[in-house]
N, C-alpha and C. Protein backbone atom coordinates (compact mmCIF):
# COMPACT_ATOMS: atom_id res chain seq x y z
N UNK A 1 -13.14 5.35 14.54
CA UNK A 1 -12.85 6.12 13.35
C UNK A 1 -11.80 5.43 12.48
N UNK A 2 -10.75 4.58 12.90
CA UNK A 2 -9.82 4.00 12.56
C UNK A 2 -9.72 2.50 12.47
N UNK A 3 -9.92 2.05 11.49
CA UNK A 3 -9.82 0.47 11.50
C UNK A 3 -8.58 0.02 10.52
N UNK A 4 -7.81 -1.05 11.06
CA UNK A 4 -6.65 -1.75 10.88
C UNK A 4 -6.83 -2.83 10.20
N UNK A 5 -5.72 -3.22 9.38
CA UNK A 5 -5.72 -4.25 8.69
C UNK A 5 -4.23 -4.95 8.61
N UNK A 6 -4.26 -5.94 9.30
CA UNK A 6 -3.08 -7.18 9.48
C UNK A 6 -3.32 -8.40 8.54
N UNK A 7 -3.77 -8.81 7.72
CA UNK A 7 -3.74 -9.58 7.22
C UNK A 7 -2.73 -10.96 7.46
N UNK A 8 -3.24 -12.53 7.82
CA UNK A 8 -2.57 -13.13 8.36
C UNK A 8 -2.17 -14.23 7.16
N UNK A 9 -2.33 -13.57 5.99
CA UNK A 9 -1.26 -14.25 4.79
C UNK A 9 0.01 -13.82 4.62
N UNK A 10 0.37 -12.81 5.41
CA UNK A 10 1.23 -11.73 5.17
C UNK A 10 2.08 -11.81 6.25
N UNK A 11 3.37 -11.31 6.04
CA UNK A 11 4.62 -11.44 7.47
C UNK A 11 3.99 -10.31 7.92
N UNK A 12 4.27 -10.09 9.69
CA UNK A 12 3.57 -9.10 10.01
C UNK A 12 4.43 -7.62 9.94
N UNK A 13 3.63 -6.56 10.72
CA UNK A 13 4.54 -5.73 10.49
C UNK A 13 5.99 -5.84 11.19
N UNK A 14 6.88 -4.85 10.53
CA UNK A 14 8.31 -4.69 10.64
C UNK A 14 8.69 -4.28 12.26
N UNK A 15 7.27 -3.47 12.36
CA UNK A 15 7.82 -1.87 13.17
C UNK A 15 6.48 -1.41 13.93
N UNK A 16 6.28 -0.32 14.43
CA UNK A 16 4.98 0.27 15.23
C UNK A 16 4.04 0.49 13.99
N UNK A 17 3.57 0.14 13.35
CA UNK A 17 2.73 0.28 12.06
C UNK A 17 2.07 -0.72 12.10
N UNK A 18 0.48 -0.82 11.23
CA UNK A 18 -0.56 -1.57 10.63
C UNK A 18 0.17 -1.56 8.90
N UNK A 19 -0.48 -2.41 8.30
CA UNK A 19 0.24 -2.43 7.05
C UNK A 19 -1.52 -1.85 6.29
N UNK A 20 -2.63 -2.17 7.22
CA UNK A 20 -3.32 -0.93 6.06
C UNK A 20 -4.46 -0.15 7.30
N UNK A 21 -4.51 1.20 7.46
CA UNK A 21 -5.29 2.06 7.77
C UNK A 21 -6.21 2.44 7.13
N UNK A 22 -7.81 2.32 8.13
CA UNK A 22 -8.94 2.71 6.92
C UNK A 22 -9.57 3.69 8.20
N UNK A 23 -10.21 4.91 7.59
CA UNK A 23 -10.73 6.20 8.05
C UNK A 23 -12.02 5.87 7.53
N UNK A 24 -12.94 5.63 8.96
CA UNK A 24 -14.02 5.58 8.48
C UNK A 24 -15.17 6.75 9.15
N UNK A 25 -15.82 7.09 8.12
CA UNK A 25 -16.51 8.03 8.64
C UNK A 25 -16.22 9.36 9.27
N UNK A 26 -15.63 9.93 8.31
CA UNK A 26 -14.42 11.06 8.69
C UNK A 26 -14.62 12.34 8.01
N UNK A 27 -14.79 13.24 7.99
CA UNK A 27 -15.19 14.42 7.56
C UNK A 27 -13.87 15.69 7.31
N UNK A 28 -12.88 14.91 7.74
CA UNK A 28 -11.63 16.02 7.62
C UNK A 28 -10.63 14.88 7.20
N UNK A 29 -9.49 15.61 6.17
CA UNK A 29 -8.18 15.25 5.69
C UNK A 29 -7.52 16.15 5.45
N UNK A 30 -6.03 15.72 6.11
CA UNK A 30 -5.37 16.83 6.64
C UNK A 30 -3.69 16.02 5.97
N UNK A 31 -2.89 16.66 4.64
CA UNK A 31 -2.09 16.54 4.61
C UNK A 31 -0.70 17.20 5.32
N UNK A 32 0.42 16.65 5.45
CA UNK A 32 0.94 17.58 6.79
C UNK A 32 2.56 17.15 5.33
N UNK A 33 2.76 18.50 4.98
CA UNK A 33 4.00 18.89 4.12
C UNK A 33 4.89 17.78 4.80
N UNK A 34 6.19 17.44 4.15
CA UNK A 34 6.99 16.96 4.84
C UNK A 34 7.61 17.84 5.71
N UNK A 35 8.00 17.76 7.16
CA UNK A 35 8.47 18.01 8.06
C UNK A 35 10.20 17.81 7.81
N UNK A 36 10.65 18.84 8.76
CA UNK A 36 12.35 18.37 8.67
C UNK A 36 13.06 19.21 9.95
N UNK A 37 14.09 18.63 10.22
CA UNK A 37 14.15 18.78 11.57
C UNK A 37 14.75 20.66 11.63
N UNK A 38 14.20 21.42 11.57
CA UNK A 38 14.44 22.41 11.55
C UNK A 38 13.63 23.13 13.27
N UNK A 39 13.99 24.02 13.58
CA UNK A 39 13.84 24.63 14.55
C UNK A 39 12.87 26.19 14.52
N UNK A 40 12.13 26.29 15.64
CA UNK A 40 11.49 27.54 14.87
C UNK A 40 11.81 28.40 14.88
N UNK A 41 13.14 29.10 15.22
CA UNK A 41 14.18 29.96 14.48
C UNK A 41 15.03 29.81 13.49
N UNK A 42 14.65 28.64 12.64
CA UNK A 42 15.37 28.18 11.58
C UNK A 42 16.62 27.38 11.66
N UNK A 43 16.65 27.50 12.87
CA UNK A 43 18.04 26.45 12.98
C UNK A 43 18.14 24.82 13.22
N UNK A 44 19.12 24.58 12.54
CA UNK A 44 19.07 22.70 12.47
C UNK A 44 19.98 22.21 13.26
N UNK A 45 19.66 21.71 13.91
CA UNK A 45 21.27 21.08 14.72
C UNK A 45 21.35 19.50 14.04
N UNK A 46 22.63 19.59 14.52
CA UNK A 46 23.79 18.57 13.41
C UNK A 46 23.13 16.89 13.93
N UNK A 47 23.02 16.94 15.22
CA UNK A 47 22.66 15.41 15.67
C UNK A 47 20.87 15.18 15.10
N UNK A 48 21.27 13.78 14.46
CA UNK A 48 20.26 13.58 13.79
C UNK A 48 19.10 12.92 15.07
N UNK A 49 19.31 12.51 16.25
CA UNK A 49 18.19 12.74 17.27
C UNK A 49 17.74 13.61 17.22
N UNK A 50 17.91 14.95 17.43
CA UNK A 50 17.72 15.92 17.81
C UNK A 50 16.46 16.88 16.63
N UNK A 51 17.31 16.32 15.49
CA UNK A 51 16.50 16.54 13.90
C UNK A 51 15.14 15.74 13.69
N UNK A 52 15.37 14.58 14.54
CA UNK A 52 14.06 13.69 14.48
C UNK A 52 13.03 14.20 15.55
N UNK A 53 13.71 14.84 16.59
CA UNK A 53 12.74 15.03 17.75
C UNK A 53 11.64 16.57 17.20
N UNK A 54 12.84 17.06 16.20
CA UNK A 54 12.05 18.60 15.69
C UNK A 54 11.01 18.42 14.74
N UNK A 55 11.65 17.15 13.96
CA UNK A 55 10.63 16.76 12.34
C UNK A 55 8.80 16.42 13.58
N UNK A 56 9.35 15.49 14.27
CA UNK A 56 7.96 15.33 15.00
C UNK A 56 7.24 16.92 16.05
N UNK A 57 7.93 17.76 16.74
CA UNK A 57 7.37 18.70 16.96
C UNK A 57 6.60 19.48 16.10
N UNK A 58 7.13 19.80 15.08
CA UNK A 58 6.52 20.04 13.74
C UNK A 58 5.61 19.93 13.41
N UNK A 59 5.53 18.04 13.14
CA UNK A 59 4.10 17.91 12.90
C UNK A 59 3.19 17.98 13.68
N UNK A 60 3.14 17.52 15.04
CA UNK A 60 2.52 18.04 16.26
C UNK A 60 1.65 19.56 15.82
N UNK A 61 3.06 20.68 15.82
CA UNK A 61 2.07 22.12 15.69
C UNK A 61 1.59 22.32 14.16
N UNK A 62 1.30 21.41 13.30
CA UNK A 62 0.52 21.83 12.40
C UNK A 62 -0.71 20.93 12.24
N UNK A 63 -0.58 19.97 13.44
CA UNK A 63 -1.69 18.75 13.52
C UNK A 63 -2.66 19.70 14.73
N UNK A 64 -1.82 20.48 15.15
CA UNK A 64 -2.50 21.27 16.54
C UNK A 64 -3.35 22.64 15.62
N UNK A 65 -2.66 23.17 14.98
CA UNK A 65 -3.26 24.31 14.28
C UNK A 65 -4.19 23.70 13.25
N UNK A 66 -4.85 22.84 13.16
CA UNK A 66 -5.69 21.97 12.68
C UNK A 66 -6.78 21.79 13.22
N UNK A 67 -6.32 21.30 14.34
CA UNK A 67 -7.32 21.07 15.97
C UNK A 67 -7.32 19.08 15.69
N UNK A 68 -6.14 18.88 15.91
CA UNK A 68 -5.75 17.74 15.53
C UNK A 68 -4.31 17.37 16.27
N UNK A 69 -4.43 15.79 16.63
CA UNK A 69 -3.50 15.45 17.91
C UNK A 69 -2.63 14.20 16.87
N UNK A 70 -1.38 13.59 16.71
CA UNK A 70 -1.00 12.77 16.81
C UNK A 70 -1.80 11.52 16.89
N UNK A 71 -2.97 11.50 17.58
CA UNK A 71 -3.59 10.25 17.65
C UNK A 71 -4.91 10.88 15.77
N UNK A 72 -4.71 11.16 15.48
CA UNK A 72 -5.50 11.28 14.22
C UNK A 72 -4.34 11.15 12.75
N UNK A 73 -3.28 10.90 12.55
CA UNK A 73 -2.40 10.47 12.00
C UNK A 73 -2.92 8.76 11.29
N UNK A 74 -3.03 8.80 10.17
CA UNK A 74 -3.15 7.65 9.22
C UNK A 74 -2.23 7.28 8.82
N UNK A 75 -1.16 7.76 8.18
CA UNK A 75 0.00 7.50 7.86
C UNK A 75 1.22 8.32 7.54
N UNK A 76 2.60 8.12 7.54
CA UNK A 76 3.51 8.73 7.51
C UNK A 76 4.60 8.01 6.44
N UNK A 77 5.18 8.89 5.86
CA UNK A 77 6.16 8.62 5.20
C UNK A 77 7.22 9.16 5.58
N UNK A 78 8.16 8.37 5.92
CA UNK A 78 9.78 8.85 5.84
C UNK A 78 10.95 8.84 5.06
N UNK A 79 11.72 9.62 5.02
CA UNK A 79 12.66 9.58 4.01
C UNK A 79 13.86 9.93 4.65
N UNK A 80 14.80 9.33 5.31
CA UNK A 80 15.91 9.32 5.44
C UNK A 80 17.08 9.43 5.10
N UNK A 81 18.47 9.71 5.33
CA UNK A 81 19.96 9.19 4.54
C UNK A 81 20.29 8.13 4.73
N UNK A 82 20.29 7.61 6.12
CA UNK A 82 21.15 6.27 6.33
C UNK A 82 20.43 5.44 7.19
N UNK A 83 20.01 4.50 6.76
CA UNK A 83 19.44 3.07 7.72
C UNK A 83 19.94 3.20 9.19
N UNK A 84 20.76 3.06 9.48
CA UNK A 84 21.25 3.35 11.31
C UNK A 84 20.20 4.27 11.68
N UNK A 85 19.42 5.37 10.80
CA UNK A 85 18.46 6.73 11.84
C UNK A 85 17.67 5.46 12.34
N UNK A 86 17.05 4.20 11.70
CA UNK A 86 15.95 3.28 12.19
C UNK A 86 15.27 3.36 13.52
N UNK A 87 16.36 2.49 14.50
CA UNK A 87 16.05 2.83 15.71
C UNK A 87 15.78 3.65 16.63
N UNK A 88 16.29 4.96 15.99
CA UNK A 88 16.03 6.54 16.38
C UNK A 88 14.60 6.71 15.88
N UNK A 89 14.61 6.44 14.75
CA UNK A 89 13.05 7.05 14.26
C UNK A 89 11.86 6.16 14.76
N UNK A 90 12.22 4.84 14.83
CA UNK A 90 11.52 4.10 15.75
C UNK A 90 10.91 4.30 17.34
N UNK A 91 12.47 4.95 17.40
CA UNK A 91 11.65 5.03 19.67
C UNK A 91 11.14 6.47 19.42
N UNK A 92 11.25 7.26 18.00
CA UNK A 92 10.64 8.83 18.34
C UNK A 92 9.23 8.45 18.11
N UNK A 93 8.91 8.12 17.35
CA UNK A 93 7.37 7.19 16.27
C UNK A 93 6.63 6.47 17.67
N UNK A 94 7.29 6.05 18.40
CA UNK A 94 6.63 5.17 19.80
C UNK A 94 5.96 6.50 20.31
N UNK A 95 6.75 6.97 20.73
CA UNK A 95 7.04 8.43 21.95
C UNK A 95 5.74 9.35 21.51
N UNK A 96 5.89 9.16 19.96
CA UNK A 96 4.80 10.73 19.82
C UNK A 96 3.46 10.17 19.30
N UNK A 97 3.32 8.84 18.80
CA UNK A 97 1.98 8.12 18.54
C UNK A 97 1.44 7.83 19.97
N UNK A 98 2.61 6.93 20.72
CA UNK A 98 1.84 6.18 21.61
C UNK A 98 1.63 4.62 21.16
N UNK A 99 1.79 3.91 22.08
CA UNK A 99 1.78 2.36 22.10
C UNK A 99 0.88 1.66 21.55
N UNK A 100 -0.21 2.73 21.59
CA UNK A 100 -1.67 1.80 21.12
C UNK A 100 -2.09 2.29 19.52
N UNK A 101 -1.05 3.47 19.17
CA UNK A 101 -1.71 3.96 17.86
C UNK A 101 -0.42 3.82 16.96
N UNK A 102 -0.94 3.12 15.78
CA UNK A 102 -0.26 2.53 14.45
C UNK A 102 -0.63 2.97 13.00
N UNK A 103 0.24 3.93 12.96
CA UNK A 103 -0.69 4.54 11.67
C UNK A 103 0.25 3.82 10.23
N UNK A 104 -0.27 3.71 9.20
CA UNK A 104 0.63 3.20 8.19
C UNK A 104 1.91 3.54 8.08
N UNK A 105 2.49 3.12 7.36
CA UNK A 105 3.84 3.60 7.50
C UNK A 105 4.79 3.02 6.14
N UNK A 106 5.30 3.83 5.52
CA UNK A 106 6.64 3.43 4.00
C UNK A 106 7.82 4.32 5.09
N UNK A 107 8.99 4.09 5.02
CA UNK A 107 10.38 4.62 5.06
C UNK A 107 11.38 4.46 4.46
N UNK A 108 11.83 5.30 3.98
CA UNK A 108 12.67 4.89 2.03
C UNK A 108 14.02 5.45 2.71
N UNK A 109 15.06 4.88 2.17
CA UNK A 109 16.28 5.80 2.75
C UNK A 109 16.66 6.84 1.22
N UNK A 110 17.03 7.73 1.08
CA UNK A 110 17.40 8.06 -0.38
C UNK A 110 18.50 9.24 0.16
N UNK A 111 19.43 9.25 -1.46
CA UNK A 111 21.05 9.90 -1.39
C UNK A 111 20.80 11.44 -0.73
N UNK A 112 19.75 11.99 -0.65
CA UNK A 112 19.79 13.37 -0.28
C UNK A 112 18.49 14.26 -0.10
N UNK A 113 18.26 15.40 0.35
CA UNK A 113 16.90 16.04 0.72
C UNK A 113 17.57 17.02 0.44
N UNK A 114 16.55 18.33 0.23
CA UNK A 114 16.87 19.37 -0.80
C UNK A 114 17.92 20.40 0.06
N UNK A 115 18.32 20.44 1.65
CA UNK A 115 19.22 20.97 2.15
C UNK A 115 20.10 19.96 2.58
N UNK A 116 21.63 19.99 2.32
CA UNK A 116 22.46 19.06 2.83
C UNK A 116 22.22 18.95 4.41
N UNK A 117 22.07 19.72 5.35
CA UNK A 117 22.08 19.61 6.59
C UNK A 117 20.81 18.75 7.18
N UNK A 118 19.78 18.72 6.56
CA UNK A 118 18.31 17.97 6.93
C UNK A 118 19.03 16.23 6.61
N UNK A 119 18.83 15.54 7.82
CA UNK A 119 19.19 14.02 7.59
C UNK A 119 17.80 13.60 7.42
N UNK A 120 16.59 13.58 8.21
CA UNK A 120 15.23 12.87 8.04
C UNK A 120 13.93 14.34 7.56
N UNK A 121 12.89 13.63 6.89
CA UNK A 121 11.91 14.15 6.54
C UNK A 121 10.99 13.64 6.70
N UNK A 122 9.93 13.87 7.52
CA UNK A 122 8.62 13.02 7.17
C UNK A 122 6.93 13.87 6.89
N UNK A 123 6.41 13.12 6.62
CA UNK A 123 5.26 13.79 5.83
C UNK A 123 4.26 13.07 6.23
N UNK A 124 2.88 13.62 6.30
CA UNK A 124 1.88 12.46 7.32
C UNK A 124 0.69 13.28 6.62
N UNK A 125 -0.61 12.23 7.08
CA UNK A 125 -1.60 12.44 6.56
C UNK A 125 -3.02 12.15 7.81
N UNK A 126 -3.59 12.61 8.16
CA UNK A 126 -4.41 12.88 9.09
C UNK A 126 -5.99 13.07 8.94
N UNK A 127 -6.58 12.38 9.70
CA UNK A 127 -8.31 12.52 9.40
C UNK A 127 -9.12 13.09 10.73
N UNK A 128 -10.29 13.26 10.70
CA UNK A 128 -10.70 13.88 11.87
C UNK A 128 -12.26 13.58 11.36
């Protein structure tokens, strides 16, 4: 369903990502809001691990209320505060794809997200 594109004119990727994802033969698209590390009693806790581990539960239960797994993920966008989350958002991105699945990927750092307390956001897009 998923075919990759590395192109070997090109430096390769940075990170757990393909630099292009193609959905072939797919009958469902599934945008997934941006996510933020919020809790499902509304609460955010301060450590931005902890914010990253929720942004991905998140998408999980709205990829699930879909009838859709993590491994159907095309691409994700992130939006961060500070470059240091990297390696955090990196081993969470391993953890909840999996080793063998690389879905596209942009991660922008920018001054702020619409609640001061949210450090990461991400937003994903999904086929089936």
């Amino acid at each position: 369903m998923l075919k990759t594109y590395n192109p070997g004119g090109i430096a390769g990727p940075f990170g757990h990502y393909d630099h292009g994802v193609e959905a072939v033969n797919v009958s469902r698209l599934l945008h997934v809001s941006g996510q933020v590390g919020s809790e499902p009693d509304g609460n955010v806790p301060d450590d931005v691990e902890a914010q990253i581990e929720c942004v991905w539960l998140n998408i999980e239960a709205v990829l699930a209320e879909a009838g859709m797994t993590p491994a159907n993920i095309v691409r994700t966008i992130t939006y961060m505060l500070d470059p240091a989350y990297v390696p955090l958002l990196g081993a969470a991105r391993l953890r909840h794809l999996g080793a063998d699945h690389r879905a596209a990927s942009s991660t922008i750092v920018v001054a702020g997200l619409v609640r001061p307390e949210w450090k990461v956001e991400i937003d994903a897009v999904a086929v089936a």
